[in-house]
Protein backbone atom coordinates (compact mmCIF):
# COMPACT_ATOMS: atom_id res chain seq x y z
CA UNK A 1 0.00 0.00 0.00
CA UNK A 2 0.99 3.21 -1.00
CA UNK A 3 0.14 6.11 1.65
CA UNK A 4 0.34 10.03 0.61
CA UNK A 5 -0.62 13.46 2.20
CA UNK A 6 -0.44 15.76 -0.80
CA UNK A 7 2.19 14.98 -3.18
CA UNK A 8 4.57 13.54 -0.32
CA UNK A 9 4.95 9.98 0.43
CA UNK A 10 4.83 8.73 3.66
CA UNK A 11 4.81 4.62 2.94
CA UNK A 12 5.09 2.58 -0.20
CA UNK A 13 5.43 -0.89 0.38
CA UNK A 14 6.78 -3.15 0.06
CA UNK A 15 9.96 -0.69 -1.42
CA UNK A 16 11.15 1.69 -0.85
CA UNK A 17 9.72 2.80 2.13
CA UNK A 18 8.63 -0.93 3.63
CA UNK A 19 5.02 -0.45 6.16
CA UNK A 20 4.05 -2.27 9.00
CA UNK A 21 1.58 -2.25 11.43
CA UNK A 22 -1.12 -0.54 9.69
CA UNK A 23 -4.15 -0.28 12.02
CA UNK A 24 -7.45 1.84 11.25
CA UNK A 25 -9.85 2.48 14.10
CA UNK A 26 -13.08 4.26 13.23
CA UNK A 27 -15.67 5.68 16.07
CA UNK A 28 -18.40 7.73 16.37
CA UNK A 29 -20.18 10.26 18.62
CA UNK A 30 -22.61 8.08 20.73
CA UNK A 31 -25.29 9.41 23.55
CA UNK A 32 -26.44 6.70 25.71
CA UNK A 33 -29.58 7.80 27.60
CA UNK A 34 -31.11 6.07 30.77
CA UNK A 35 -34.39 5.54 31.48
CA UNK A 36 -36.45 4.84 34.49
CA UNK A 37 -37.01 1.41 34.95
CA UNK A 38 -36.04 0.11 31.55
CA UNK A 39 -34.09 -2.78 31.08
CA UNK A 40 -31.43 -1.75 29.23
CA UNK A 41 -29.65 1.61 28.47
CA UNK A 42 -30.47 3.21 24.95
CA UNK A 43 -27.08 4.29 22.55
CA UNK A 44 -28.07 7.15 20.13
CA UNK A 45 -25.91 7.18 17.49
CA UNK A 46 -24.80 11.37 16.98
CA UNK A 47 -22.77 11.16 13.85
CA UNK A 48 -19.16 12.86 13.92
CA UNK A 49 -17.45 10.01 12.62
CA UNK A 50 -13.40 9.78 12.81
CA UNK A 51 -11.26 7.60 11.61
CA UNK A 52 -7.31 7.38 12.97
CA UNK A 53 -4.47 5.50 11.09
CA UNK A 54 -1.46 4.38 12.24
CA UNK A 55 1.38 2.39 10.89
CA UNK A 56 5.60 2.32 11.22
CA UNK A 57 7.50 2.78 7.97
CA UNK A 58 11.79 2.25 7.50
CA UNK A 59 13.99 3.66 5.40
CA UNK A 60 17.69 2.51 5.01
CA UNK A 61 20.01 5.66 3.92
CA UNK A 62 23.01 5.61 1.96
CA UNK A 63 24.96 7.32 4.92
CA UNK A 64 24.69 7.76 8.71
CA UNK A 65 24.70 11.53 7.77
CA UNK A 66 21.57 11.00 5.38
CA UNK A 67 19.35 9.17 7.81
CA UNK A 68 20.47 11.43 10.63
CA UNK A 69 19.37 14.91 8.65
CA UNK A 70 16.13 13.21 7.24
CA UNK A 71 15.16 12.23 10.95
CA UNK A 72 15.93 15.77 11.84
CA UNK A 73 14.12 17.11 9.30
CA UNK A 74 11.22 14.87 8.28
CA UNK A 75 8.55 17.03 10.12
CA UNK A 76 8.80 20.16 8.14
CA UNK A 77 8.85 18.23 4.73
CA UNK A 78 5.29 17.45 4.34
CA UNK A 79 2.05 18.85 5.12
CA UNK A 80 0.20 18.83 8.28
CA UNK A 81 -2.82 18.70 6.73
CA UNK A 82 -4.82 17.60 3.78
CA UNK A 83 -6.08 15.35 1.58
CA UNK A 84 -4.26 11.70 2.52
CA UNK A 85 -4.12 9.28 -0.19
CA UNK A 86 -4.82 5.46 -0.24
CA UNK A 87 -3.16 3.15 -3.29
CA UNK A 88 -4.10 -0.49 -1.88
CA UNK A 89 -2.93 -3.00 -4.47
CA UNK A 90 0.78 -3.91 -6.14
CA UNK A 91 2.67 -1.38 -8.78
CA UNK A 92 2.24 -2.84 -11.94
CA UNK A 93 -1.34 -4.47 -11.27
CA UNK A 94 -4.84 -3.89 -10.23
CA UNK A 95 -4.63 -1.06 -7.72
CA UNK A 96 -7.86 0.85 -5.33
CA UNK A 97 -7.66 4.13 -4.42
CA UNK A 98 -9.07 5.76 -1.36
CA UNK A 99 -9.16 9.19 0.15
CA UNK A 100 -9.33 10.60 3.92
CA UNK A 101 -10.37 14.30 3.08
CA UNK A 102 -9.28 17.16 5.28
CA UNK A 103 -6.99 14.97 7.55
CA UNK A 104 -4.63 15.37 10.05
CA UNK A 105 -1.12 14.12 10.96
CA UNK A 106 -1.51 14.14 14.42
CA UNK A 107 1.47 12.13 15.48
CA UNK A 108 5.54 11.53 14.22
CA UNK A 109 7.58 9.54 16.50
CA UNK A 110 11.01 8.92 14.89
CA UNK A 111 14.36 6.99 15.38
CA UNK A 112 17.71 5.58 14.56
CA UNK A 113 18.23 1.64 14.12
CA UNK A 114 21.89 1.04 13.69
CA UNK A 115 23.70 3.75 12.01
CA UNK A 116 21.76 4.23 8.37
CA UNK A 117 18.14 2.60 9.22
CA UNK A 118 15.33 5.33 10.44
CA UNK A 119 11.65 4.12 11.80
CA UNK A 120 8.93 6.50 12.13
CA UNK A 121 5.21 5.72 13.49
CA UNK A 122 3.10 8.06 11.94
CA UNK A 123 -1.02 8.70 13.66
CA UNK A 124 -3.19 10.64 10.82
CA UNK A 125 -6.92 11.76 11.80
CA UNK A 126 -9.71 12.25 9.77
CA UNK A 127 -13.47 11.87 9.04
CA UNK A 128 -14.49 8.71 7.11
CA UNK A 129 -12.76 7.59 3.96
CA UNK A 130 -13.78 8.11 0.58
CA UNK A 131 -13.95 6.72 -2.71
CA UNK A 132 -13.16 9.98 -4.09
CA UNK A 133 -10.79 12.86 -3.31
CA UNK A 134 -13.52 15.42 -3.06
């Protein structure tokens, strides 16, 4: 899967930038209400639906001095906001796209492994995802 906010690529696995741990939680706005003596409580379901990605991506660097600035520097190289893009499928074949409009990266945790390997965990926010980018 191929993962984008704007033009910028944040995962494209399996190569070059390898994903794991993808996880997508989607919840809602939900009122419960209690009544007297009823048996159960009553959930009314209020809308506001978000959804919130997360998933790890490496990246192996020529140099110790290339991994080092990019981890320095990733932050300020993409937007914070916008339209994220979703390319499920493998280059070369059948592929699905899917869109998370007006979303959020809400989260960057980065780090070293060994001297030219970064990892960064990325947590983007958004409403619900869409078949289209409008």
């Amino acid at each position: 899967m191929k993962i984008l906010i704007g033009n910028f690529v944040l995962a494209d696995s399996p190569d070059p930038i390898p994903m794991t741990n993808l996880r997508i939680a989607n919840s809602g706005n939900i009122q419960p209400a209690q009544f007297f003596r009823a048996t159960a409580m009553q959930f009314y379901d209020r809308g506001n639906q978000k959804t919130e990605i997360t998933f790890d991506t490496t990246q192996l660097w020529p140099t110790q001095l290339a991994a080092e600035t990019y981890l320095l520097m990733l932050r300020t190289m993409f937007p914070t906001t916008g339209l994220v893009t979703f390319i499920a499928g493998v280059k070369g074949r059948q592929t699905a796209s899917r869109y998370l409009l007006n979303a959020v990266v809400q989260n960057v945790q980065s780090s070293m492994l060994g001297a030219c390997t970064t990892k960064h965990s990325f947590k983007i926010s958004g409403g619900i995802i869409q078949t289209t980018p409008q």
